[in-house]
PDB file of N, CA and C in Angstrom:
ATOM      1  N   UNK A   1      10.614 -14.252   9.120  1.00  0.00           N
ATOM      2  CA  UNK A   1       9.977 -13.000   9.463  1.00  0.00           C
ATOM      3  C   UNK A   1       8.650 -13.233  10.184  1.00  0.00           C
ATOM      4  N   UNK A   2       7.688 -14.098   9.425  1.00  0.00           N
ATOM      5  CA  UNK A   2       6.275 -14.279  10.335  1.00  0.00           C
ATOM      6  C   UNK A   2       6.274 -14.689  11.617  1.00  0.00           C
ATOM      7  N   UNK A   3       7.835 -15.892  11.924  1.00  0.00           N
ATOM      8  CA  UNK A   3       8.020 -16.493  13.222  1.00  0.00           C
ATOM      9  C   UNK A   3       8.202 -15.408  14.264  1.00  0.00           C
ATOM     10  N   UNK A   4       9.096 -14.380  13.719  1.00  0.00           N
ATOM     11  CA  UNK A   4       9.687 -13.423  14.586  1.00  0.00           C
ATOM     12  C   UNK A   4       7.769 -12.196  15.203  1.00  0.00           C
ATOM     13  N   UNK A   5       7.525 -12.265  14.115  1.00  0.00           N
ATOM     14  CA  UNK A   5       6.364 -11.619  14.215  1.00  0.00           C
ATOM     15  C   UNK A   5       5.041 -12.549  15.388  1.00  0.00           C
ATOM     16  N   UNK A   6       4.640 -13.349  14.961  1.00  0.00           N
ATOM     17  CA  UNK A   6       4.055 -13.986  15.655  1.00  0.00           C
ATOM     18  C   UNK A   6       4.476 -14.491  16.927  1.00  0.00           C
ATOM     19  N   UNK A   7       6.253 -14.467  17.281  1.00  0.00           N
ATOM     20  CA  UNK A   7       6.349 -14.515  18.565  1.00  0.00           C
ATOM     21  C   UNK A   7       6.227 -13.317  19.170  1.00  0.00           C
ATOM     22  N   UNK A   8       6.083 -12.116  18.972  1.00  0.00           N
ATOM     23  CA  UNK A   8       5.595 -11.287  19.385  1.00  0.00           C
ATOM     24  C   UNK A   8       4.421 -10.980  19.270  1.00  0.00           C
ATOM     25  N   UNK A   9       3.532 -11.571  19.314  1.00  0.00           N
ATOM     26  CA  UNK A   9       2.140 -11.412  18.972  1.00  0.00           C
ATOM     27  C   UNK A   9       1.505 -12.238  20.581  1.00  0.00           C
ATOM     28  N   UNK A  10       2.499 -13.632  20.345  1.00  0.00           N
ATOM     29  CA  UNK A  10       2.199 -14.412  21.712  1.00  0.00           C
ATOM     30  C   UNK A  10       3.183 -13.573  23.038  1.00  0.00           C
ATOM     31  N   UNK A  11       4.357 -12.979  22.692  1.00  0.00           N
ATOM     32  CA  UNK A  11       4.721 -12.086  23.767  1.00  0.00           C
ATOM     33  C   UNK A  11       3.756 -11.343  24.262  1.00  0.00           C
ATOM     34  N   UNK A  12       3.011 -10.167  23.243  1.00  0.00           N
ATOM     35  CA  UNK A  12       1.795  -9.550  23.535  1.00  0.00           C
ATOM     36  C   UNK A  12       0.615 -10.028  24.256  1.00  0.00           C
ATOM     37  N   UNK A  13       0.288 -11.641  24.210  1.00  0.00           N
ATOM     38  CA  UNK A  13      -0.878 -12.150  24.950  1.00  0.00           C
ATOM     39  C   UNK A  13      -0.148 -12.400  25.991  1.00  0.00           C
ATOM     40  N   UNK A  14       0.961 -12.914  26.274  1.00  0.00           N
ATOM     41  CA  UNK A  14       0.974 -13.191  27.394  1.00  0.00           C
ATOM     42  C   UNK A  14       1.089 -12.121  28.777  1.00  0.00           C
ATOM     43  N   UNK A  15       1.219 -10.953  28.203  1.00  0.00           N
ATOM     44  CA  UNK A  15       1.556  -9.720  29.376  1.00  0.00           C
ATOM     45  C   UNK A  15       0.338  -9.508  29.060  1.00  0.00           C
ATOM     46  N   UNK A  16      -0.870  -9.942  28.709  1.00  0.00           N
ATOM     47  CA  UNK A  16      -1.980  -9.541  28.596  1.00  0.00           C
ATOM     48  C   UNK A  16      -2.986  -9.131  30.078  1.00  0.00           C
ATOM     49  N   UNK A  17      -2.646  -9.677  31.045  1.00  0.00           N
ATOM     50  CA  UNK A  17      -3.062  -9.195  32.187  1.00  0.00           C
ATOM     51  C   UNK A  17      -2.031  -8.328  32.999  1.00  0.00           C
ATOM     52  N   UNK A  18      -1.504  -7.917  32.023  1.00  0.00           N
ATOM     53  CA  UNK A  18      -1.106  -6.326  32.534  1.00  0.00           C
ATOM     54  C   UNK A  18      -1.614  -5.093  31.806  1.00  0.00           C
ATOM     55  N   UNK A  19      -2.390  -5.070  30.789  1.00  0.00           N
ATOM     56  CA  UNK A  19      -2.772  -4.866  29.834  1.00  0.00           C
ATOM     57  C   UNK A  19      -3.976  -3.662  30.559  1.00  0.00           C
ATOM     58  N   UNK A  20      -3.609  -2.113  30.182  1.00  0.00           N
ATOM     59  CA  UNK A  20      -4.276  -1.400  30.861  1.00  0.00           C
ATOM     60  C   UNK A  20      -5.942  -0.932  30.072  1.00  0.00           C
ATOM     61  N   UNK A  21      -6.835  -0.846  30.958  1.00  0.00           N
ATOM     62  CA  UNK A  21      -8.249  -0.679  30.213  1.00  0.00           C
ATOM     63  C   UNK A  21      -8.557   0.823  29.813  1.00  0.00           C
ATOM     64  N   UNK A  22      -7.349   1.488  30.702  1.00  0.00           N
ATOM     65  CA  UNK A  22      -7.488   2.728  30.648  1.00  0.00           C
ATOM     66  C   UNK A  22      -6.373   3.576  30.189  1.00  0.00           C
ATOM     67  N   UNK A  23      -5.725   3.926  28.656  1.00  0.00           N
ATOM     68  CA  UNK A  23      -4.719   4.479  28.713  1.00  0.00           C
ATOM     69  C   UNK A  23      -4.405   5.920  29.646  1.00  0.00           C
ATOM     70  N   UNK A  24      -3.088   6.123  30.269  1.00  0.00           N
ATOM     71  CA  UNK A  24      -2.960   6.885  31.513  1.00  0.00           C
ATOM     72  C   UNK A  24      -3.038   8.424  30.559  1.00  0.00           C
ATOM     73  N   UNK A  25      -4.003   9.656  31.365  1.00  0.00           N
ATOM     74  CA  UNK A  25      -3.648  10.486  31.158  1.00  0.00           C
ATOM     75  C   UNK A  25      -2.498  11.252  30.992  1.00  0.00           C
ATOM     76  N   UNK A  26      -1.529  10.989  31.220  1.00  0.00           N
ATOM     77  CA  UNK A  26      -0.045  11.715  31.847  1.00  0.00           C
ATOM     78  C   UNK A  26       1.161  10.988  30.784  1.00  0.00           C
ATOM     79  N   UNK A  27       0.862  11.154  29.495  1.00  0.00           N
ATOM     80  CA  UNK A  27       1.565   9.306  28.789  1.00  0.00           C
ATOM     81  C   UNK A  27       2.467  10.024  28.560  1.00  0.00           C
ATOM     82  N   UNK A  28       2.991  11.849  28.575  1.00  0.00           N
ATOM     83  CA  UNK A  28       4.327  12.094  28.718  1.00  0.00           C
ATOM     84  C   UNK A  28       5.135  11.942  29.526  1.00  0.00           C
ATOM     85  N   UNK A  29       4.586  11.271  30.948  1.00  0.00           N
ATOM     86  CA  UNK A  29       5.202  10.533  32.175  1.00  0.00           C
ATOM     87  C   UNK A  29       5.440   9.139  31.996  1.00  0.00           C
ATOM     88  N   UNK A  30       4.464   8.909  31.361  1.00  0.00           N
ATOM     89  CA  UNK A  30       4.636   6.915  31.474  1.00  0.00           C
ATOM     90  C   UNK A  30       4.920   6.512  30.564  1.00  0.00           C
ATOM     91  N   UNK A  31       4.781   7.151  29.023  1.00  0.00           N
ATOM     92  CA  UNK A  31       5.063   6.784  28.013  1.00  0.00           C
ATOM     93  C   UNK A  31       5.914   7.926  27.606  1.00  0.00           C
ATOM     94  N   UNK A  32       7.384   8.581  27.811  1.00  0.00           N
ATOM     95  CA  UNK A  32       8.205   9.317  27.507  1.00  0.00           C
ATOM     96  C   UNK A  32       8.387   8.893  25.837  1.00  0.00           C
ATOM     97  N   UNK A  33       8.303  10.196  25.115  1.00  0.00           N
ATOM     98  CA  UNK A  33       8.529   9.639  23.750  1.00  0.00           C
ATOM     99  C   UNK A  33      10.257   9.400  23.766  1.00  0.00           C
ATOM    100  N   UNK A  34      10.963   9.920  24.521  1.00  0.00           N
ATOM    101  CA  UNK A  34      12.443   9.531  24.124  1.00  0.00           C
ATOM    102  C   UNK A  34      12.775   8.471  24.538  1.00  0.00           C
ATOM    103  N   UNK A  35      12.035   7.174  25.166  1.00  0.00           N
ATOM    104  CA  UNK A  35      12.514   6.643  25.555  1.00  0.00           C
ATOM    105  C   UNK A  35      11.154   5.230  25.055  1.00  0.00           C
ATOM    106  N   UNK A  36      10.891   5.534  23.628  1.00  0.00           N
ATOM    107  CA  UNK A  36      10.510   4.791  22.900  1.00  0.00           C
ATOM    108  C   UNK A  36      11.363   4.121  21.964  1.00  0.00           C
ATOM    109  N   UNK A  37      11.194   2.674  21.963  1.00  0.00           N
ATOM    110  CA  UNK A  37      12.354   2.076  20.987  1.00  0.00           C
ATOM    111  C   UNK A  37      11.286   2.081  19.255  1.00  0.00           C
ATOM    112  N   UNK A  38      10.114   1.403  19.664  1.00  0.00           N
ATOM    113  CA  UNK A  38       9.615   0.721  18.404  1.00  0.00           C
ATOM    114  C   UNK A  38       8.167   0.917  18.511  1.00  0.00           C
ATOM    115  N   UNK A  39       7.162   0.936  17.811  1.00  0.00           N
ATOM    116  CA  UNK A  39       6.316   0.946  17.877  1.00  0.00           C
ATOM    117  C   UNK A  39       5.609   0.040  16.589  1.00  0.00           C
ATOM    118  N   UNK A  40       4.860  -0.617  17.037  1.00  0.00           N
ATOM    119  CA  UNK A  40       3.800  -1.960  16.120  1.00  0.00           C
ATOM    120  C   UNK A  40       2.287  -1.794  16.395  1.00  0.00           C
ATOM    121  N   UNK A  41       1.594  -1.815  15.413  1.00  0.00           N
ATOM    122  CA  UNK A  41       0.542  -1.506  15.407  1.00  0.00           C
ATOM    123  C   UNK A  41      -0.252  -2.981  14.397  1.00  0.00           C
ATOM    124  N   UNK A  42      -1.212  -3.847  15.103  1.00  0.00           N
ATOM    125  CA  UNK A  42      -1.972  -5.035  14.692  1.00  0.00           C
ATOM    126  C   UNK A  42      -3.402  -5.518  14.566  1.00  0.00           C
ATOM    127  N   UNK A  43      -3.622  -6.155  14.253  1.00  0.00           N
ATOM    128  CA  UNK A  43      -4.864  -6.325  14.497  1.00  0.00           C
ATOM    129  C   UNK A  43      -5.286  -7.968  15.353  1.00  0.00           C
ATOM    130  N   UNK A  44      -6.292  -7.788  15.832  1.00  0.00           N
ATOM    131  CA  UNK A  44      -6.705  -8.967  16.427  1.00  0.00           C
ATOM    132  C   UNK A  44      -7.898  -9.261  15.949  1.00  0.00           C
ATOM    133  N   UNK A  45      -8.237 -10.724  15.655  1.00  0.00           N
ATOM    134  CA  UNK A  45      -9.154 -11.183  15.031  1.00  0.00           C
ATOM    135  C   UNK A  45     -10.798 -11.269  16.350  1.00  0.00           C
ATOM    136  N   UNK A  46     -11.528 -11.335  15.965  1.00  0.00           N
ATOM    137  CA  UNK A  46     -12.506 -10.784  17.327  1.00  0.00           C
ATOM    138  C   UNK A  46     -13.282 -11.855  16.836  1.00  0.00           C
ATOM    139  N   UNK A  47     -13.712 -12.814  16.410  1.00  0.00           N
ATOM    140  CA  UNK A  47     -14.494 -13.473  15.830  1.00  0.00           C
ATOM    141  C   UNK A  47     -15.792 -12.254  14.101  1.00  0.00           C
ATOM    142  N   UNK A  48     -16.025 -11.704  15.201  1.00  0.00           N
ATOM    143  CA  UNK A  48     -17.076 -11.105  14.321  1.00  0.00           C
ATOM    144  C   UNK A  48     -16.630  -9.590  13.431  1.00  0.00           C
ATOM    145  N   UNK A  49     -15.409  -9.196  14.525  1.00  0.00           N
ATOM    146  CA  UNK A  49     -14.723  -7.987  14.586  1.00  0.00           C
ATOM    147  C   UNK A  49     -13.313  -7.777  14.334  1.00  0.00           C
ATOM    148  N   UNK A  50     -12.184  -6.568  14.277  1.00  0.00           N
ATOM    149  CA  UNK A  50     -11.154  -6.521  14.420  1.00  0.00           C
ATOM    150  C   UNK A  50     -11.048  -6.005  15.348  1.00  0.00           C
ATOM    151  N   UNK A  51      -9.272  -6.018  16.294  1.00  0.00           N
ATOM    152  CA  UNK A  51      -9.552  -5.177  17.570  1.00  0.00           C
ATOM    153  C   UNK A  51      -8.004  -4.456  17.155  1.00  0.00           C
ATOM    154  N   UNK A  52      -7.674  -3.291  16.810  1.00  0.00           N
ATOM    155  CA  UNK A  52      -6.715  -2.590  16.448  1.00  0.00           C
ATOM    156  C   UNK A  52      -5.653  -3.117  17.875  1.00  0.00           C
ATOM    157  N   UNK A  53      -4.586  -2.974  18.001  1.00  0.00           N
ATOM    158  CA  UNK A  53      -3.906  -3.220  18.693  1.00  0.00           C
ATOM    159  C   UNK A  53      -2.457  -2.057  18.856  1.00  0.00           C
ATOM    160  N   UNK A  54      -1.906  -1.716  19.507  1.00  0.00           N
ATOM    161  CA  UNK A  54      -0.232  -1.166  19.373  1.00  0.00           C
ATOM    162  C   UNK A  54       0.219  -1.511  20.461  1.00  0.00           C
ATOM    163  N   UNK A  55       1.545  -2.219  20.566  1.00  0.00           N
ATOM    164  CA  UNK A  55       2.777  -2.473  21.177  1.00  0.00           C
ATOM    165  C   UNK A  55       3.973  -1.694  20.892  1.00  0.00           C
ATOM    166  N   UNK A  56       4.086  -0.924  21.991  1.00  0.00           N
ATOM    167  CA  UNK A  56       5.092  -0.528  22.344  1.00  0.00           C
ATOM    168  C   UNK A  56       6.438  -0.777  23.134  1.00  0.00           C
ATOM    169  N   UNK A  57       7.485  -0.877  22.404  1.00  0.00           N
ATOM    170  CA  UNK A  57       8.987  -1.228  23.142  1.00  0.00           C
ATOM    171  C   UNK A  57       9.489  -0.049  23.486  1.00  0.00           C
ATOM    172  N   UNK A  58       9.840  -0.129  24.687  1.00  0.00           N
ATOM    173  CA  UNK A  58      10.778   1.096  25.443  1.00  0.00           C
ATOM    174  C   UNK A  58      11.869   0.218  26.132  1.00  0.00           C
ATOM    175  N   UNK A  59      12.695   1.034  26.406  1.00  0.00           N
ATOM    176  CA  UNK A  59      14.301   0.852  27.120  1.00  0.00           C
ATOM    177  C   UNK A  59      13.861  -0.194  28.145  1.00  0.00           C
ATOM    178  N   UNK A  60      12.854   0.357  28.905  1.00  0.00           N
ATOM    179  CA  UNK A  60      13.219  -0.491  30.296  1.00  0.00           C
ATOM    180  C   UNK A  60      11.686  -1.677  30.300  1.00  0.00           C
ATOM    181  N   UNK A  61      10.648  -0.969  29.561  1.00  0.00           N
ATOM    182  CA  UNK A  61       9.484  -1.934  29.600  1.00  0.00           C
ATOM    183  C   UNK A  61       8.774  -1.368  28.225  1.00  0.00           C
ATOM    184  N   UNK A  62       8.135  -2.755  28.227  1.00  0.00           N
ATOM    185  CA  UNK A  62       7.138  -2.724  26.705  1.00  0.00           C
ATOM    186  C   UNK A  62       5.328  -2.542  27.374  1.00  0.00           C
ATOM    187  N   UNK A  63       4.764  -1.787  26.688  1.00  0.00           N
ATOM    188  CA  UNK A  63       3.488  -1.675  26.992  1.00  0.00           C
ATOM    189  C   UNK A  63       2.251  -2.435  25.832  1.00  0.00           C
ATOM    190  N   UNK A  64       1.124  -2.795  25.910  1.00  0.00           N
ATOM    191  CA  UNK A  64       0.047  -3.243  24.514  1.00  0.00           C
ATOM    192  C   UNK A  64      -1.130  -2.262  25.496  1.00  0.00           C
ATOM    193  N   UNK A  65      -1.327  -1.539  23.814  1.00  0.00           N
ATOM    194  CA  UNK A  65      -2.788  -0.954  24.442  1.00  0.00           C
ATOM    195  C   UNK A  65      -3.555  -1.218  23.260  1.00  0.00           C
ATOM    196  N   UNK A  66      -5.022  -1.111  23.006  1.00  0.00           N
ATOM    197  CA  UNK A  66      -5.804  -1.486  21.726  1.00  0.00           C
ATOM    198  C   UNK A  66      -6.417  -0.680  21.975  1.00  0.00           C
ATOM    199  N   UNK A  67      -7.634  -0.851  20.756  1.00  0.00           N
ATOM    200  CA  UNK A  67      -8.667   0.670  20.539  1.00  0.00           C
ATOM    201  C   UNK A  67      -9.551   1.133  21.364  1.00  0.00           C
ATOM    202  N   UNK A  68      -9.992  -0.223  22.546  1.00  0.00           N
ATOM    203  CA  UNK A  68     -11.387  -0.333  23.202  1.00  0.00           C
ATOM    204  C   UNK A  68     -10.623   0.813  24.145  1.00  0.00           C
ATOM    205  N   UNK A  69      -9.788   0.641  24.514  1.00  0.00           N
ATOM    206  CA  UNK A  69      -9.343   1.500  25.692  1.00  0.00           C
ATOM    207  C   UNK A  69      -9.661   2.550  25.526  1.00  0.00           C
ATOM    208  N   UNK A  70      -9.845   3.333  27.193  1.00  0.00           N
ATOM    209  CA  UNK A  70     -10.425   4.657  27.080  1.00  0.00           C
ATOM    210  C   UNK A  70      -9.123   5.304  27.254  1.00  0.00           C
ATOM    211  N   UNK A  71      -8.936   6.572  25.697  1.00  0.00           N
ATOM    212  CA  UNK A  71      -7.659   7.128  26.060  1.00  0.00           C
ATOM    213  C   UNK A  71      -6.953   6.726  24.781  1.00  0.00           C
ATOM    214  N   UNK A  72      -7.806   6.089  23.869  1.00  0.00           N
ATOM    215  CA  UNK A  72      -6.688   4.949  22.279  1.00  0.00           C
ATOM    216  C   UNK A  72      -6.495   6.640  21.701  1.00  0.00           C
ATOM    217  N   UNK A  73      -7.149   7.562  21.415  1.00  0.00           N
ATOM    218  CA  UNK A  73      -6.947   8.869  20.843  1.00  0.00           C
ATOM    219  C   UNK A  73      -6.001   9.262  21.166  1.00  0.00           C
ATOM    220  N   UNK A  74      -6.010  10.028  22.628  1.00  0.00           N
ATOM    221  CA  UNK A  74      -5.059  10.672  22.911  1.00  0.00           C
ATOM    222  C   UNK A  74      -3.384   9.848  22.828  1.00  0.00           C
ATOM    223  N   UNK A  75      -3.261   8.522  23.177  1.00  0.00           N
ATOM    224  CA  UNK A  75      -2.471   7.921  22.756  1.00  0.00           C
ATOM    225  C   UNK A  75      -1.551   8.167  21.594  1.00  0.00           C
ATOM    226  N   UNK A  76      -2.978   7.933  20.036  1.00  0.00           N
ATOM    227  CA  UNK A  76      -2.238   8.271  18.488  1.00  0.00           C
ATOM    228  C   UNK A  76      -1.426   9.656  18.823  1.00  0.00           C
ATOM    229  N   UNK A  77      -2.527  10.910  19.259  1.00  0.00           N
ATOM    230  CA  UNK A  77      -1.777  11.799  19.019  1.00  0.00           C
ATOM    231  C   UNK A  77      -0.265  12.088  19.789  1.00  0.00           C
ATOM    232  N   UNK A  78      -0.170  11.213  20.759  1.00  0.00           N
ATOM    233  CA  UNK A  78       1.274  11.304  21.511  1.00  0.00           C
ATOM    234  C   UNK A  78       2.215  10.933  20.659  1.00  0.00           C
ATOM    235  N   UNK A  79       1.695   9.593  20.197  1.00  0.00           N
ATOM    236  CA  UNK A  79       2.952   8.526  19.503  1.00  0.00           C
ATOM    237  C   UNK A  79       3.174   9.237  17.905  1.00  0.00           C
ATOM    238  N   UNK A  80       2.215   9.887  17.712  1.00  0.00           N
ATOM    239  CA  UNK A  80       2.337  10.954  16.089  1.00  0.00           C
ATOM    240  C   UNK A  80       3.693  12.152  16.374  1.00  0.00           C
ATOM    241  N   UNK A  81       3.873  12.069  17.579  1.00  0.00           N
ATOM    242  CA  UNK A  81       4.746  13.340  17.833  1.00  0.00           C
ATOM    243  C   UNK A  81       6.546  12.672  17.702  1.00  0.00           C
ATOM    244  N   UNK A  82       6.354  11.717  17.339  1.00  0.00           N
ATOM    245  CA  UNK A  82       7.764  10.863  17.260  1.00  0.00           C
ATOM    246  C   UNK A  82       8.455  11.088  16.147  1.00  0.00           C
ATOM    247  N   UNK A  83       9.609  11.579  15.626  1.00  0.00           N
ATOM    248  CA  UNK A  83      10.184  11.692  14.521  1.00  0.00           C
ATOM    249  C   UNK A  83      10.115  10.559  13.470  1.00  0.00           C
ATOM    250  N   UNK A  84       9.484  10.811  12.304  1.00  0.00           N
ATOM    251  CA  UNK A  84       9.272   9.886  11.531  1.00  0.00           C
ATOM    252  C   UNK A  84       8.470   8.913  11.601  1.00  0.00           C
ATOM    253  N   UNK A  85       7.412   9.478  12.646  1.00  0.00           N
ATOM    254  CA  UNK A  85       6.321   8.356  12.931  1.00  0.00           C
ATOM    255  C   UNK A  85       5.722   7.915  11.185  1.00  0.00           C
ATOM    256  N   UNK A  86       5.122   6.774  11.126  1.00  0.00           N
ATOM    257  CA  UNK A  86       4.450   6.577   9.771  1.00  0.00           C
ATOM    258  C   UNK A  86       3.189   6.866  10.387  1.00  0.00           C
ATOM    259  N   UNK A  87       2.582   7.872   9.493  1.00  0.00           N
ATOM    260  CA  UNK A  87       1.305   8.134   9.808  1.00  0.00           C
ATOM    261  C   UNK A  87      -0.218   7.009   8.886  1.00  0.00           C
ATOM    262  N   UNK A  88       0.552   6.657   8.258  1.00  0.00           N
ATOM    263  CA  UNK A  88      -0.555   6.012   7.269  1.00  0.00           C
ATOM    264  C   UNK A  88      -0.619   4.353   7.707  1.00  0.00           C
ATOM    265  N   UNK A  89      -0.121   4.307   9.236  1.00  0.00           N
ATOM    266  CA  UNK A  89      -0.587   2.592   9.826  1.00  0.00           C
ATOM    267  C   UNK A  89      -1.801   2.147  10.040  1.00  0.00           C
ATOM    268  N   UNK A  90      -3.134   3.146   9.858  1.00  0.00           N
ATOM    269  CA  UNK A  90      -4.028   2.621  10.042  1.00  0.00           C
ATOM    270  C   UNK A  90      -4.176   1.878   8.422  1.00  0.00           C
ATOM    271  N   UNK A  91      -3.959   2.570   7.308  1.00  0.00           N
ATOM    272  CA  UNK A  91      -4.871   1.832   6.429  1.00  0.00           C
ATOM    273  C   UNK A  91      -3.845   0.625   5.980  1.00  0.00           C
ATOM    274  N   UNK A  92      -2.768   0.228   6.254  1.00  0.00           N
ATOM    275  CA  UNK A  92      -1.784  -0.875   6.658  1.00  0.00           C
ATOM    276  C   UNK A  92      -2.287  -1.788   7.008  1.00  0.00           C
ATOM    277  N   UNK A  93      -3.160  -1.564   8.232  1.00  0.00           N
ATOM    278  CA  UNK A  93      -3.230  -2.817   9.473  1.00  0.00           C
ATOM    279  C   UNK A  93      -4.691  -3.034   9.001  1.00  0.00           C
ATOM    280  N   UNK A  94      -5.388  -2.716   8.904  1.00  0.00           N
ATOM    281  CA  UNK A  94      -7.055  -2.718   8.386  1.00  0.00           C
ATOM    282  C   UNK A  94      -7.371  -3.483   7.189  1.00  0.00           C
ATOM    283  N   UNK A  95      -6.501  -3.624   6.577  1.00  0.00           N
ATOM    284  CA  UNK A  95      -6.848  -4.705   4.908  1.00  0.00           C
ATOM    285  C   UNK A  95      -6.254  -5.274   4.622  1.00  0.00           C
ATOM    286  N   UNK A  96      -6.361  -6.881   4.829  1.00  0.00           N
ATOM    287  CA  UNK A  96      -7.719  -7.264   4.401  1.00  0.00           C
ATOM    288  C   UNK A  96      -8.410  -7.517   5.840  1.00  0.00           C
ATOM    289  N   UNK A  97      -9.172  -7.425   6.016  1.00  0.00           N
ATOM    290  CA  UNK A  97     -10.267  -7.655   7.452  1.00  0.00           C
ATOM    291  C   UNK A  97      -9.920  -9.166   7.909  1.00  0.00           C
ATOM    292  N   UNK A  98      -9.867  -9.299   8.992  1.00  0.00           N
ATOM    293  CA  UNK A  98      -9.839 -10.898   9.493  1.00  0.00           C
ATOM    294  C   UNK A  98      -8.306 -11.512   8.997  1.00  0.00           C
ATOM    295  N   UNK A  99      -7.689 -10.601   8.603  1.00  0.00           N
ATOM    296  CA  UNK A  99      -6.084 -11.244   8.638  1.00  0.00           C
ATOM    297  C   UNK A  99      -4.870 -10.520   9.215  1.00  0.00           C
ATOM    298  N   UNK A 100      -3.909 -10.986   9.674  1.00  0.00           N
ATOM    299  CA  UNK A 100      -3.160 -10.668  10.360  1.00  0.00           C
ATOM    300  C   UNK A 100      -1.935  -9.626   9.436  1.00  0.00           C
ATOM    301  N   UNK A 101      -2.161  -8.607   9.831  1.00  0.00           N
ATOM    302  CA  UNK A 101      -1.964  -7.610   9.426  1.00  0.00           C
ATOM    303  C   UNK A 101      -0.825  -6.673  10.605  1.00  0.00           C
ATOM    304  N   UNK A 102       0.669  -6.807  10.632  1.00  0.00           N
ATOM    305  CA  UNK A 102       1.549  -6.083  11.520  1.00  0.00           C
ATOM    306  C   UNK A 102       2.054  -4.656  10.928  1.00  0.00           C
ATOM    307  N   UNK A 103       2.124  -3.817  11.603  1.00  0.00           N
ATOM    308  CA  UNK A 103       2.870  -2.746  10.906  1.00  0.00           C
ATOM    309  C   UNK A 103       4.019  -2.137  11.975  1.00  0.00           C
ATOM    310  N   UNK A 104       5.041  -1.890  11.580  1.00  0.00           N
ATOM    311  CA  UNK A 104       5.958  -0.701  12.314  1.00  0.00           C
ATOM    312  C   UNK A 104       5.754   0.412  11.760  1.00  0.00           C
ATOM    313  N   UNK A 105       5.259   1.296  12.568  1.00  0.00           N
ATOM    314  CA  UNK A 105       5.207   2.784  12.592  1.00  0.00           C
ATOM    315  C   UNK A 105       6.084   3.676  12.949  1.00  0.00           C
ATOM    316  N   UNK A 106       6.904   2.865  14.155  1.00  0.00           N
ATOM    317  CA  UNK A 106       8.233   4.053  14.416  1.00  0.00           C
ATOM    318  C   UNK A 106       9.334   2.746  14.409  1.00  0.00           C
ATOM    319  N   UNK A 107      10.434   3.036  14.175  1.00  0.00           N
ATOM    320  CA  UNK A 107      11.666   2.284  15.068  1.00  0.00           C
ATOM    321  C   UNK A 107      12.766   3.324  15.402  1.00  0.00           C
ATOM    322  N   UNK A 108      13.654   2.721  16.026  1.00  0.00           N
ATOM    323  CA  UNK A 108      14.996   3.861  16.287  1.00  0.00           C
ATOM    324  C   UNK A 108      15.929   3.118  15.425  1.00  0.00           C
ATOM    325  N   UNK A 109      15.861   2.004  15.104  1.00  0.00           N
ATOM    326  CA  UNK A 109      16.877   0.939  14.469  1.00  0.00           C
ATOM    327  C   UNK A 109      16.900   1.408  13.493  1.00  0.00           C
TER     328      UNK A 109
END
């Protein structure tokens, strides 16, 4: 399980320079909720800090956006609109501080 996890963690760095600074206003265009597979929500160790993280799998492409981004709000409230979203991933991914902490919040599986 951790292998499977952590290779997606290094999947996540490596599309990291695609990695938008700005989540898009329009995320019912770019981020269609029906055409969301999974959703993961992590943390990243910052040295001093945590940096919330979510990866998203869709049909045709996977997206990573984190908290710094301008736009991490409006985001939650999109991805909250998903049937059976888990709403309680923040206090999941947040404790214990400085450890690697994954959560699924949605799947279709």
């Amino acid at each position: 399980m951790w292998r499977q996890i952590f290779a997606r963690l290094r999947r996540a760095w490596a599309r990291r320079n695609t990695v938008r600074e700005r989540i898009p206003n329009n995320l019912s265009d770019e981020v269609p909720l029906d055409e969301i597979q999974k959703v993961t929500f992590f943390k990243r160790d910052e040295h001093t800090t945590d940096l919330i993280c979510c990866d998203k799998e869709g049909r045709e492409r996977g997206w990573f956006f984190h908290e710094d981004a301008e736009g991490w709000e409006n985001l939650l409230r999109h991805l909250e609109r998903l049937p059976n979203f888990q709403r309680d991933w923040y206090q999941q991914v947040v404790q214990p501080p400085f450890a690697t902490c994954v959560t699924v919040a949605f799947s279709k599986s």
